[in-house]
Protein backbone atom coordinates (compact mmCIF):
# COMPACT_ATOMS: atom_id res chain seq x y z
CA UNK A 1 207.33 263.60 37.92
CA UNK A 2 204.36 265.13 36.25
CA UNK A 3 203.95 263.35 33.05
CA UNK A 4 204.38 265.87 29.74
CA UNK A 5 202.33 265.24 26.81
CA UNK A 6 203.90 263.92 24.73
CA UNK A 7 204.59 261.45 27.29
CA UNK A 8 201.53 259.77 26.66
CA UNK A 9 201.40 258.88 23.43
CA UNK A 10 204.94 257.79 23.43
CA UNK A 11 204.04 255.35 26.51
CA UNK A 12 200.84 254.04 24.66
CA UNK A 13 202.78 252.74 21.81
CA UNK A 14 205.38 251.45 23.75
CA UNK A 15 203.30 249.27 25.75
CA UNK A 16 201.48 248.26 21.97
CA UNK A 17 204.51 247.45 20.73
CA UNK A 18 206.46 245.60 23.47
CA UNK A 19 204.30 242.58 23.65
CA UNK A 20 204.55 242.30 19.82
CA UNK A 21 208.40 242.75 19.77
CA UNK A 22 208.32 240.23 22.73
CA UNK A 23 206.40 237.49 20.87
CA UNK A 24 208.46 237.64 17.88
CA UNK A 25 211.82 236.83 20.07
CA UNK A 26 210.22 234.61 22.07
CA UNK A 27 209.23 232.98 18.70
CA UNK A 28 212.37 233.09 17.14
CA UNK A 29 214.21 231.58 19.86
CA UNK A 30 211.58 228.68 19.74
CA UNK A 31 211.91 228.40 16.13
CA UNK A 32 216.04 228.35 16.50
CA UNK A 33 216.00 225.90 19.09
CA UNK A 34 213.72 223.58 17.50
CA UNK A 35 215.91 224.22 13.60
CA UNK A 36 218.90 223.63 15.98
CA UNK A 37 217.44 220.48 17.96
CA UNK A 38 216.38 218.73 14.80
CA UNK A 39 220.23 219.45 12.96
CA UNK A 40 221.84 218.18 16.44
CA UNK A 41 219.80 215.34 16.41
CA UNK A 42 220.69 214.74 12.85
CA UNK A 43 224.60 215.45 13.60
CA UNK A 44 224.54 212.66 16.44
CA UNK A 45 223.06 210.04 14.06
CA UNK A 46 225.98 211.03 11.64
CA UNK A 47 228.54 210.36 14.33
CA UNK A 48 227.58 207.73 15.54
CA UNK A 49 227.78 206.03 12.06
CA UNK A 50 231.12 207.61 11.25
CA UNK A 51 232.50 206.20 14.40
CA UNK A 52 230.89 203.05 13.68
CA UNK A 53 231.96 202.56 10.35
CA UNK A 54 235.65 203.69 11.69
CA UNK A 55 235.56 201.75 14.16
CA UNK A 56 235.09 198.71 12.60
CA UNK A 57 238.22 199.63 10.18
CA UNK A 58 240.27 199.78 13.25
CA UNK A 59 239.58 196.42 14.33
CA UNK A 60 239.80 194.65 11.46
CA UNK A 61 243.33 196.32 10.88
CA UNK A 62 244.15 194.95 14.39
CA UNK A 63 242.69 191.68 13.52
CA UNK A 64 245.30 192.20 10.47
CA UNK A 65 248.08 192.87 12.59
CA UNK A 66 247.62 189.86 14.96
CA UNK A 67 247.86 187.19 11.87
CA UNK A 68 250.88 185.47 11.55
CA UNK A 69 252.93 184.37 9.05
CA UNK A 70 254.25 182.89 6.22
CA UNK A 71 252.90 186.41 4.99
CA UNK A 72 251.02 185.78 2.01
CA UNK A 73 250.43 182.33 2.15
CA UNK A 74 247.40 180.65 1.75
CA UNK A 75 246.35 180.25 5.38
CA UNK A 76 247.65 184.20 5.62
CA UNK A 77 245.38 185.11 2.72
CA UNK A 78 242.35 182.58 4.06
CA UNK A 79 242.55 185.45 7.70
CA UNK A 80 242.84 188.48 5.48
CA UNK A 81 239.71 187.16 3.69
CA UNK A 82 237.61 186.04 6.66
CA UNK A 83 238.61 189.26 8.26
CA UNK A 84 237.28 191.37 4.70
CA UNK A 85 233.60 188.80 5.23
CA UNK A 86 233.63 189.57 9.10
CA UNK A 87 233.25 193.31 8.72
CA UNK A 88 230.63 195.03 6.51
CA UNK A 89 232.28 198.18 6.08
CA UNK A 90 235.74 196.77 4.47
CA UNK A 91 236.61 196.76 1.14
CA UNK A 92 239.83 194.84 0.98
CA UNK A 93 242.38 194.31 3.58
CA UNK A 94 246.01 193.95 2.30
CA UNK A 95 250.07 193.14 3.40
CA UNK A 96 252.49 195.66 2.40
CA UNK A 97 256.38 195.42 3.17
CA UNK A 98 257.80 199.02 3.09
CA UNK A 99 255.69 200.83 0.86
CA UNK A 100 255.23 197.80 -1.70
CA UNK A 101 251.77 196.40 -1.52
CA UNK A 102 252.55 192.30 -1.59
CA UNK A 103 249.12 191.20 -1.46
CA UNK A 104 245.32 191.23 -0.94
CA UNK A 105 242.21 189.65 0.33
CA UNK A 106 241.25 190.27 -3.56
CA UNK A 107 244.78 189.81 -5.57
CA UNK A 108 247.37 187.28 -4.34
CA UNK A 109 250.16 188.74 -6.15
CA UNK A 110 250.18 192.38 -6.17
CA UNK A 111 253.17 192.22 -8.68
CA UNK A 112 250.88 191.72 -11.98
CA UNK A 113 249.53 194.84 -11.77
CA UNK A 114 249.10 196.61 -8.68
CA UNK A 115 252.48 197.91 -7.00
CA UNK A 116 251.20 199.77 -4.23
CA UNK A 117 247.55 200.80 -2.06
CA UNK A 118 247.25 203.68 -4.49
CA UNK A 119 246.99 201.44 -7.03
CA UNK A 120 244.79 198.80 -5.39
CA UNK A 121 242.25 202.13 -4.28
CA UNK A 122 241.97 203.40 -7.83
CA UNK A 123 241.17 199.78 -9.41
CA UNK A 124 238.00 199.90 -7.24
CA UNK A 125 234.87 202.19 -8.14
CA UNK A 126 235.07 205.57 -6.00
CA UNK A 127 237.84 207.04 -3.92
CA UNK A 128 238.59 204.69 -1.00
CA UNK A 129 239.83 205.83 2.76
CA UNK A 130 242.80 203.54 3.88
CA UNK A 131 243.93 202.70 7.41
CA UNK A 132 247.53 201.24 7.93
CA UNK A 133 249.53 200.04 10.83
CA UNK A 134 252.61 198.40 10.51
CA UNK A 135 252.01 195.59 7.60
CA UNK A 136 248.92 195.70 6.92
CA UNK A 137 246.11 198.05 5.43
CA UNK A 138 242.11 198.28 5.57
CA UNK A 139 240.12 199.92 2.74
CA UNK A 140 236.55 201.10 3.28
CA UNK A 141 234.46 202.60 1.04
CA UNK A 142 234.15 206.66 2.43
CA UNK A 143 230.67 206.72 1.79
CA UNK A 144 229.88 204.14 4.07
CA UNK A 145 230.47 207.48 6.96
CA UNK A 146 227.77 209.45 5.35
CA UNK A 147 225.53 206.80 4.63
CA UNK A 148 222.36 208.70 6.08
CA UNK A 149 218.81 209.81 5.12
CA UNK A 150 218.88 213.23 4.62
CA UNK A 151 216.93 215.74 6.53
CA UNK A 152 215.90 217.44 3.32
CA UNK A 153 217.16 218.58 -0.19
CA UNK A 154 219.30 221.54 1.04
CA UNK A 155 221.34 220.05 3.96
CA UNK A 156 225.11 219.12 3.40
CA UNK A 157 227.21 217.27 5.48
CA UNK A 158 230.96 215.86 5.70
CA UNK A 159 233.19 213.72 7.81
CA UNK A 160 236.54 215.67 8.58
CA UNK A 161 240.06 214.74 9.89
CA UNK A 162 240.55 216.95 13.10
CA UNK A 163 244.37 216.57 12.34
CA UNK A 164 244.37 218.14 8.83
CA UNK A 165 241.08 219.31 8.05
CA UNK A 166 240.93 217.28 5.00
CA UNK A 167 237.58 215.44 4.49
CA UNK A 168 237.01 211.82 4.98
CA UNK A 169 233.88 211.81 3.57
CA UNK A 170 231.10 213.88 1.79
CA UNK A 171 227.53 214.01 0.31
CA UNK A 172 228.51 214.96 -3.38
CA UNK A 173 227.38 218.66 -2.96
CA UNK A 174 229.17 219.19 0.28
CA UNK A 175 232.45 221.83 -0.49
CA UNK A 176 235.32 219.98 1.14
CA UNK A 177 236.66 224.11 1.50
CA UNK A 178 233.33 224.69 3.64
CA UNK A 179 233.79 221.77 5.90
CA UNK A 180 237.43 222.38 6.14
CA UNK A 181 237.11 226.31 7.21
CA UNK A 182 233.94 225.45 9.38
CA UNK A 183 236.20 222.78 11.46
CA UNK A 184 239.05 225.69 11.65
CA UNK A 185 237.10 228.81 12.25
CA UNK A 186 234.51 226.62 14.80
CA UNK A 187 231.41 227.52 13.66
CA UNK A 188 229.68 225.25 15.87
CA UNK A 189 225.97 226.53 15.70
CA UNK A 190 226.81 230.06 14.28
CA UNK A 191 225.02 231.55 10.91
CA UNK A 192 227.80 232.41 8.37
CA UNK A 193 226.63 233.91 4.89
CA UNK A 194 223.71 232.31 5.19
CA UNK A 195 224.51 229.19 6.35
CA UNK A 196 223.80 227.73 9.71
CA UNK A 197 226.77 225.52 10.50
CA UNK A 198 226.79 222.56 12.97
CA UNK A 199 230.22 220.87 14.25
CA UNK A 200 230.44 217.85 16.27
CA UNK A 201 234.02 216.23 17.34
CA UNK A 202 234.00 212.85 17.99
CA UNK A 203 235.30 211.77 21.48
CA UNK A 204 237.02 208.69 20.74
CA UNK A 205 238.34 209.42 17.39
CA UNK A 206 240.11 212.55 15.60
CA UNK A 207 237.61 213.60 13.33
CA UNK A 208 234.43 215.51 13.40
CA UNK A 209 230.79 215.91 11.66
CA UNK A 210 230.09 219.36 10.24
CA UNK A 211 226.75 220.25 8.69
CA UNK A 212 225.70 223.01 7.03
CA UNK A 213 222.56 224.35 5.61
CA UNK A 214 220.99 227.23 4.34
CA UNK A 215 218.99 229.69 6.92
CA UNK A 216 215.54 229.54 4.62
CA UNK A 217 214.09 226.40 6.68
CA UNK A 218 214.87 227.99 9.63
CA UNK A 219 213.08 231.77 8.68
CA UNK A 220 210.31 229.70 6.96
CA UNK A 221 209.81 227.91 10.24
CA UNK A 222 210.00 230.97 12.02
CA UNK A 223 207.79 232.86 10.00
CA UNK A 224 205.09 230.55 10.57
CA UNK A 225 205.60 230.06 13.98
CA UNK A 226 204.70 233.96 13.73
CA UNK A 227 201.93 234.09 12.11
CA UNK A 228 200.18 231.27 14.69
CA UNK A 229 201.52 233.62 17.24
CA UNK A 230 200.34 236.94 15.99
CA UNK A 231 196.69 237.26 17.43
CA UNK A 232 197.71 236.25 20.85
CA UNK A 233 200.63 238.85 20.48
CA UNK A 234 197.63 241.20 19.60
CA UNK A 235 195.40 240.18 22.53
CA UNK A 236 199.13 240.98 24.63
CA UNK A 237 199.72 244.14 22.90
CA UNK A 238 196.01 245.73 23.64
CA UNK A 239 196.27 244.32 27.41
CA UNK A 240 199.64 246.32 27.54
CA UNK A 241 198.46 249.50 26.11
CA UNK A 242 195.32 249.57 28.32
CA UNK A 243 197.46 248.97 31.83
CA UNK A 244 200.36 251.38 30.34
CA UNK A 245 197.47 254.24 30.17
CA UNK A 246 196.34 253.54 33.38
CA UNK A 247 199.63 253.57 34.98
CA UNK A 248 200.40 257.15 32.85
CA UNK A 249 196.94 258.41 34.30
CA UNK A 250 197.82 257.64 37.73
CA UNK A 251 200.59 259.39 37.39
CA UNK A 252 199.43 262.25 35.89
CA UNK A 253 199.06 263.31 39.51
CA UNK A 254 202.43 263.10 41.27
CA UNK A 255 202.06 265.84 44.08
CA UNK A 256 198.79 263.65 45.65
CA UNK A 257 200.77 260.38 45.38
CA UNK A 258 203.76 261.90 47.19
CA UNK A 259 201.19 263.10 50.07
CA UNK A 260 199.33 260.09 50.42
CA UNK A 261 202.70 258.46 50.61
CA UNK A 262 203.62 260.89 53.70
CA UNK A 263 200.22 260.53 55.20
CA UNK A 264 200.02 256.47 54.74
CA UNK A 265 203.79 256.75 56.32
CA UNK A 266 205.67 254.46 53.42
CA UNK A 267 208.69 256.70 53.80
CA UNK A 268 211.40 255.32 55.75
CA UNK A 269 215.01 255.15 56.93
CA UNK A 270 218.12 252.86 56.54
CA UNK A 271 221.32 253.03 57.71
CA UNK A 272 224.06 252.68 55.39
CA UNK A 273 227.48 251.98 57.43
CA UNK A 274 230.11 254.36 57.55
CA UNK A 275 234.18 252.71 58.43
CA UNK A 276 237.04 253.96 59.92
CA UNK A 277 239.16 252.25 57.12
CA UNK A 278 242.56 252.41 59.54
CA UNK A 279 240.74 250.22 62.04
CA UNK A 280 237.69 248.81 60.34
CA UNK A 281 235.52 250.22 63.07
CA UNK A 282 231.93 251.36 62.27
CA UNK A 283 232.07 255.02 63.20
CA UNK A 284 228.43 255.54 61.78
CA UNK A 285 226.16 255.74 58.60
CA UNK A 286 224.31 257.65 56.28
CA UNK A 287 221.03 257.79 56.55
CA UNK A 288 219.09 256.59 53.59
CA UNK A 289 215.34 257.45 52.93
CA UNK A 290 213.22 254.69 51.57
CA UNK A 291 209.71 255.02 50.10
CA UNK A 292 207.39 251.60 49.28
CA UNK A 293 204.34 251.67 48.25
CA UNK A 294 201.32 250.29 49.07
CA UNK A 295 201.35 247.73 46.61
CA UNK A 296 204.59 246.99 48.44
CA UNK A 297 207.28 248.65 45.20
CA UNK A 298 210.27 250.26 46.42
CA UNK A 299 210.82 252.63 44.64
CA UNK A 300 214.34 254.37 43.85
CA UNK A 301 215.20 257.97 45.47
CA UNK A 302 216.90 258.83 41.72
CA UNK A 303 213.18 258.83 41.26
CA UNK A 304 211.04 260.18 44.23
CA UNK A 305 213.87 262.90 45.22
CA UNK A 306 214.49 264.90 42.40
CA UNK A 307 210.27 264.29 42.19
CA UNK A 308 209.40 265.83 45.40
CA UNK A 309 212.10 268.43 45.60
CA UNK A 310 210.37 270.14 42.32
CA UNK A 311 207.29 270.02 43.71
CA UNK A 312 208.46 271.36 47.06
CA UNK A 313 207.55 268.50 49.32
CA UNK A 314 211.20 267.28 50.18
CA UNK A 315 211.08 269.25 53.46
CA UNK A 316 208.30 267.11 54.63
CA UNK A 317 210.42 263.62 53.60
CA UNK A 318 213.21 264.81 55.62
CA UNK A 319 211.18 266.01 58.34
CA UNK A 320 209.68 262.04 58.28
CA UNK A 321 213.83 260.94 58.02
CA UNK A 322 214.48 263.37 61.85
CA UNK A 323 212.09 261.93 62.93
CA UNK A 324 212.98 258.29 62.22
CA UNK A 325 216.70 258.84 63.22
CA UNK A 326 215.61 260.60 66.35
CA UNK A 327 213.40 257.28 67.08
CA UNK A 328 215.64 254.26 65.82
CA UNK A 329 219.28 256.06 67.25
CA UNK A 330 218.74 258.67 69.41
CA UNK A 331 219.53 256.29 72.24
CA UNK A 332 222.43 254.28 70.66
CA UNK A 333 223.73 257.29 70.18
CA UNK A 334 223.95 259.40 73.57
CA UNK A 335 224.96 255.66 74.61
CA UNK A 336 227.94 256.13 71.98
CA UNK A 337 229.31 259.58 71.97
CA UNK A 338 231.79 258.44 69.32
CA UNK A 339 229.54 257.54 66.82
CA UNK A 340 227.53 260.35 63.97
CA UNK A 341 224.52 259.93 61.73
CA UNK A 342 224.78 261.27 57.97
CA UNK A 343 221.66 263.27 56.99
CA UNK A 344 221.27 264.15 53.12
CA UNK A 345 219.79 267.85 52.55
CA UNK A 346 219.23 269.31 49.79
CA UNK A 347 218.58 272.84 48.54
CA UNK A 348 214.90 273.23 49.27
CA UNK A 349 215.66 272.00 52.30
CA UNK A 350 218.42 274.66 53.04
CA UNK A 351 216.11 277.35 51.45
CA UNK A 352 212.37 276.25 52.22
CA UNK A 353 212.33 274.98 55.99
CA UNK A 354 213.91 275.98 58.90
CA UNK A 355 216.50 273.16 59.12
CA UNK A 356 218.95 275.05 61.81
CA UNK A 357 215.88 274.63 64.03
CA UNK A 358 214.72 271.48 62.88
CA UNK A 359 218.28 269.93 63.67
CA UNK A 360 218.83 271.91 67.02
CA UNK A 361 215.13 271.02 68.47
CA UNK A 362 216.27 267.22 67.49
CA UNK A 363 219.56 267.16 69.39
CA UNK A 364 217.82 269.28 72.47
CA UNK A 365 214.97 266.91 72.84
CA UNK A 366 217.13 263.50 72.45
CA UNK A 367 219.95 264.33 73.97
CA UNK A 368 222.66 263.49 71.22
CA UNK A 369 225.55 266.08 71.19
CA UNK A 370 225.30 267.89 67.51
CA UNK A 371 228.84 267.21 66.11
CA UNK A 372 226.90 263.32 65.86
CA UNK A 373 225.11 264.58 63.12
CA UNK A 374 226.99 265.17 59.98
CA UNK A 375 224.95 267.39 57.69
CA UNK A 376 225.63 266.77 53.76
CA UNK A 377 224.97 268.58 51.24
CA UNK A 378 225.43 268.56 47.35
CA UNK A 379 228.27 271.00 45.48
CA UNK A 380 225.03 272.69 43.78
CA UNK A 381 222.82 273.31 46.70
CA UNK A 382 225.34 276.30 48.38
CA UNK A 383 227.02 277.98 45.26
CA UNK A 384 225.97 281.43 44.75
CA UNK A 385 223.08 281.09 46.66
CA UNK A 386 222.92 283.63 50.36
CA UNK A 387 220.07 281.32 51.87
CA UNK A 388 222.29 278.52 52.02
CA UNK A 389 224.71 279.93 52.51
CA UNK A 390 223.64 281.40 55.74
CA UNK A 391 222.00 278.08 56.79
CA UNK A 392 225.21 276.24 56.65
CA UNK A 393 226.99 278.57 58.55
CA UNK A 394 224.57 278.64 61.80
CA UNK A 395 224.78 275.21 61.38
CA UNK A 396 227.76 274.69 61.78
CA UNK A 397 228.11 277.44 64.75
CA UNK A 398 225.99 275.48 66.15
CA UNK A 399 228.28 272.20 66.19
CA UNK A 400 227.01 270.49 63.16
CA UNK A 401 229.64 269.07 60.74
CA UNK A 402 229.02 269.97 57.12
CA UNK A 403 230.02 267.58 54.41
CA UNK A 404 230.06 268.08 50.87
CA UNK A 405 228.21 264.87 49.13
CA UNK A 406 228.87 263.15 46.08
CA UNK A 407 232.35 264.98 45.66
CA UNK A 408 234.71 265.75 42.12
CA UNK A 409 230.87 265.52 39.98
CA UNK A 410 230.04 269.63 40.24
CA UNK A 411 232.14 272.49 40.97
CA UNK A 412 234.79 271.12 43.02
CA UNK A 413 237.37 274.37 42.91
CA UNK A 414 239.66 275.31 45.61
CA UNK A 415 238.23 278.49 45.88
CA UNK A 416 234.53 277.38 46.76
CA UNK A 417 235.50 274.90 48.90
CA UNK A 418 237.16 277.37 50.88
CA UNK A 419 234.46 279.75 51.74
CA UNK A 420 232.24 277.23 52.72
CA UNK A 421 232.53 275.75 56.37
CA UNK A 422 233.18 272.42 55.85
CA UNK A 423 234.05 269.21 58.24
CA UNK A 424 234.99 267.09 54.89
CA UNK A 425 233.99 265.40 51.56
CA UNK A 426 232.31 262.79 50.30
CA UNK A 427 233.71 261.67 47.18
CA UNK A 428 231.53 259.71 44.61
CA UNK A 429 231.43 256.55 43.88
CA UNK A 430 232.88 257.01 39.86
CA UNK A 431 235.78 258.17 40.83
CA UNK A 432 236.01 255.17 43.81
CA UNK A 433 235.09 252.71 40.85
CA UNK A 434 237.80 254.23 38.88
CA UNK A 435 240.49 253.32 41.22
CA UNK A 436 243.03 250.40 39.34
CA UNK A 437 241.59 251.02 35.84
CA UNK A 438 243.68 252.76 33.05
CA UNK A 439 241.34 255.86 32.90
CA UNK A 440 241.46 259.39 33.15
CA UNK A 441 238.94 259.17 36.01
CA UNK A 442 241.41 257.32 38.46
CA UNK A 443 244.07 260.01 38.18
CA UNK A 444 241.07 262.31 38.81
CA UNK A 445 240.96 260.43 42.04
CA UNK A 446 244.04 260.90 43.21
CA UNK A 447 243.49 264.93 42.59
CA UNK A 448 240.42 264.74 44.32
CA UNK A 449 241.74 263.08 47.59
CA UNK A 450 244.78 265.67 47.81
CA UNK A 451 243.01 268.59 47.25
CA UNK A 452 240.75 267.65 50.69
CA UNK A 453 243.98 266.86 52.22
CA UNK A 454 245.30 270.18 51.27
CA UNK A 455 242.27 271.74 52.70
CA UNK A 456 242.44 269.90 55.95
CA UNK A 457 238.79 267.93 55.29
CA UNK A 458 237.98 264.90 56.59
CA UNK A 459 237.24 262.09 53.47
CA UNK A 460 234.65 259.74 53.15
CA UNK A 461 235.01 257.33 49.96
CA UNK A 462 231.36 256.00 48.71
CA UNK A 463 231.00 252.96 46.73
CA UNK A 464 233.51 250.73 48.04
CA UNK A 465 232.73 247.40 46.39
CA UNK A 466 236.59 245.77 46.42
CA UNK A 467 239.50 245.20 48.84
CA UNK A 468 241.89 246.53 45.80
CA UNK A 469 239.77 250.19 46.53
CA UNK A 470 239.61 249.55 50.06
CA UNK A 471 243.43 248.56 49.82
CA UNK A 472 244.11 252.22 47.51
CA UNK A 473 242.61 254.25 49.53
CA UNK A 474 243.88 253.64 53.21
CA UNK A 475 247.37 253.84 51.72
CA UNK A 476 246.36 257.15 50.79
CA UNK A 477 245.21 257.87 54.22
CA UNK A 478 241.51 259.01 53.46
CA UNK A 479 239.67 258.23 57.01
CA UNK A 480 236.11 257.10 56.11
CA UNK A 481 234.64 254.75 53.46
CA UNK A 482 231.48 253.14 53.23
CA UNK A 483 229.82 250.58 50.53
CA UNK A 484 229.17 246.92 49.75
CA UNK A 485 232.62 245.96 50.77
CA UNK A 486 231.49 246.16 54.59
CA UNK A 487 227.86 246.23 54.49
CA UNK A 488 224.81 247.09 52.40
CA UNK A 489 221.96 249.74 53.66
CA UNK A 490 220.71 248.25 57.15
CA UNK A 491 217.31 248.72 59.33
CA UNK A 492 218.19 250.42 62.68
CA UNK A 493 218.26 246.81 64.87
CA UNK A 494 220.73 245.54 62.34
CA UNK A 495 223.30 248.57 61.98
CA UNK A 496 223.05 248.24 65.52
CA UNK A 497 224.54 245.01 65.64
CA UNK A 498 226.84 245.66 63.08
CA UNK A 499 228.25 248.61 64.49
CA UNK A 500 228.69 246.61 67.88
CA UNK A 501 230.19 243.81 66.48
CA UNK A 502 232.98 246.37 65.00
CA UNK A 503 233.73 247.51 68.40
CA UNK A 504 237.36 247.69 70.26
């Protein structure tokens, strides 16, 4: 891939701006977790008073309940008021009978004045919260939940009942609306018109802590975490640029790196398995052309292919991939008459080398019979073009069988498929991916698979990742599949023993 000028530039301040970009998420995040950290923190202070505070209502309201009677009478009011001194957060605890409030810790006849715990909570200074079970009812003052130093001036907080969403308790500039839709919608640690929200639920008890605040702390605590960051993110962003033009000048040479890749020998070969999927028997692979280099990088054939095929050295790769399947199977498979080896060519490689001869001089000298090489081929590299034409068809007078590779993605009509003499199809993994999904690609699929029916061909299914696909497409009788479902690409020893181990 020779690099194009304006390649350069482009790469240059992409490697400048990365590191920058990279610092100021990496800062953010710090900044959020720390703005987040110090609110949790916060939040589990707040509970734990809340519960606290609530809990102590509860038991004094089952102290309450356990006192006996006469009701009202003075060793009745003596446990009511002992119970009131006992716990610190209790403002009064009182007997009712029915709704009618008899008496207090504080009045001993409710009937002067006070005729119910409505009345008893508005003769006291604030809005009170009141618990009641049975006879008997506990009053505590609701700012007793959010009795807590602030983190700063802008924070808000509230205590909420998880039943109704009404709040038990607020600062005074907490909206009872905002701590009531926060609970609902669960904000829990989301940013919501400018406020980061914060919702705890209590474990033991139904209500829950929400706290809100605005996001200016947080991007004023980010924004200086940036700045400290900044020359380092510099220093980053200068170190980037200056490897980023060394990597583009290295590759401003792509034909010498491809030959000292052939000449240093980092090309090779695995063996991707190919299944019967009636039996599940291994009935061969595709060969598959590796390159790493020597600072030991694969790298991907979507890269070096396409690469060396426009600079005309493919022929030489797949003379290096002959050579290797000649080497690593040539035995195994004279041993195993049954079994085939998938070769990829491509165009140059139909038009530029002699690969008739190449292939015949490979079966003569190793002995395997040439309908165990399956030559494939993509829909592009014969159409309207003689040379390939002709190539495929002395191949395949001369036993080889011709597949079509990476099926249904170019021309794929009736009428090309027909002049060319073809064994069967391989068809691509989208349309194999496709297969139990609502799109227009899986009833592709099933066009795709009758029309090689129709025509006779052998099928070969790539990309076989899921028992549903495997499942799909032996019901539709298609022979062949291969793909992570049964195995992934495999050195020679190993596809050996794989292919062995899926014997009869």
């Amino acid at each position: 891939m020779k690099l194009r000028p304006w390649y350069m530039p482009v790469a240059i301040a992409t490697g400048f701006c990365a590191p920058a970009l990279l610092i100021a998420l990496v800062s953010y995040g710090i900044a959020q977790q720390a703005f987040l950290h110090r609110i949790d923190e916060f939040s589990g202070r707040v509970l734990l008073r809340a519960e606290m505070v609530a809990g102590e209502a509860q038991n004094a309201l089952a102290e309450a309940n356990a006192t006996s009677g006469p009701y009202c009478g003075e060793a009745h009011l003596h446990a009511l008021r002992e119970i009131e001194r006992k716990y610190r957060y209790v403002r009064e605890v009182a007997y009712l009978q029915g709704s009618t409030l008899v008496c207090t810790s504080h009045v001993a006849e409710v009937g002067k004045g006070l005729a119910n715990a409505a009345d008893v909570a508005a003769g006291l200074d604030s809005r009170f919260v009141a618990l009641r079970d049975r006879q008997h009812l506990v009053i505590v003052d609701p700012r007793f939940y959010v009795d807590i130093v602030p983190l700063d001036n802008t924070i808000q907080l509230g205590v909420v009942d998880t039943a109704n969403g009404q709040a038990i308790a607020r600062w005074p500039h907490a909206d009872p609306e905002i701590l009531k839709q926060a609970l609902a919608g669960k904000l829990d640690k989301q940013t919501v018109e400018g406020r980061i929200f914060r919702v705890v639920r209590s474990k033991q008890m139904a209500m829950a802590v929400v706290i809100y605040e605005p996001v200016m702390p947080f991007q004023q605590a980010w924004q200086k975490l940036l700045y400290i960051c900044m020359p380092f993110a510099l220093a980053m962003s200068l170190l980037a640029s200056w490897l980023v033009l060394r990597w583009a000048r290295k590759w401003q040479g792509p034909r010498a790196t491809l030959l000292e890749a052939l000449r240093r020998k980092q090309f090779f070969v695995q063996y991707q398995p190919i299944i019967e999927l009636d039996t599940g028997r291994c009935s061969g692979a595709e060969a598959l052309v590796r390159w790493c280099t020597a600072e030991n990088v694969t790298v991907s054939p979507a890269t070096f292919i396409p690469m060396a095929e426009s600079l005309g050295l493919l022929p030489q790769i797949t003379d290096v991939v002959l050579a290797q399947i000649a080497r690593d199977q040539g035995a195994f498979l004279v041993a195993n008459p049954s079994l085939h080896i998938s070769v990829n060519f491509a165009a140059s490689d139909l038009q530029q080398s002699d690969v008739v001869g190449k292939l015949t001089g490979m079966v003569a000298q190793t002995g395997i019979r040439p309908e165990q090489i399956w030559v494939e081929i993509t829909e592009s590299a014969c159409v309207n073009d003689p040379v390939s034409l002709d190539a495929l068809n002395r191949l395949h007078h001369a036993g080889f069988a011709i597949y079509i590779d990476d099926f249904g993605t170019g021309y794929s009509s009736l009428a090309y498929l027909s002049e060319l003499p073809l064994a069967g199809l391989k068809v691509d993994k989208m349309f194999v991916d496709a297969i139990g999904k609502a799109t227009a690609t899986a009833d592709i699929t099933e066009h795709v698979i009758a029309m090689a029916q129709d025509l006779n061909l052998n099928i070969v299914a790539e990309g076989i990742e899921t028992a549903e696909q495997h499942a799909y497409l032996k019901a539709r009788a298609v022979q062949y599949g291969q793909g992570w479902l049964f195995a992934r690409a495999l050195d020679a020893k190993a596809f050996q023993s794989f292919q062995s181990a899926t014997a009869p």
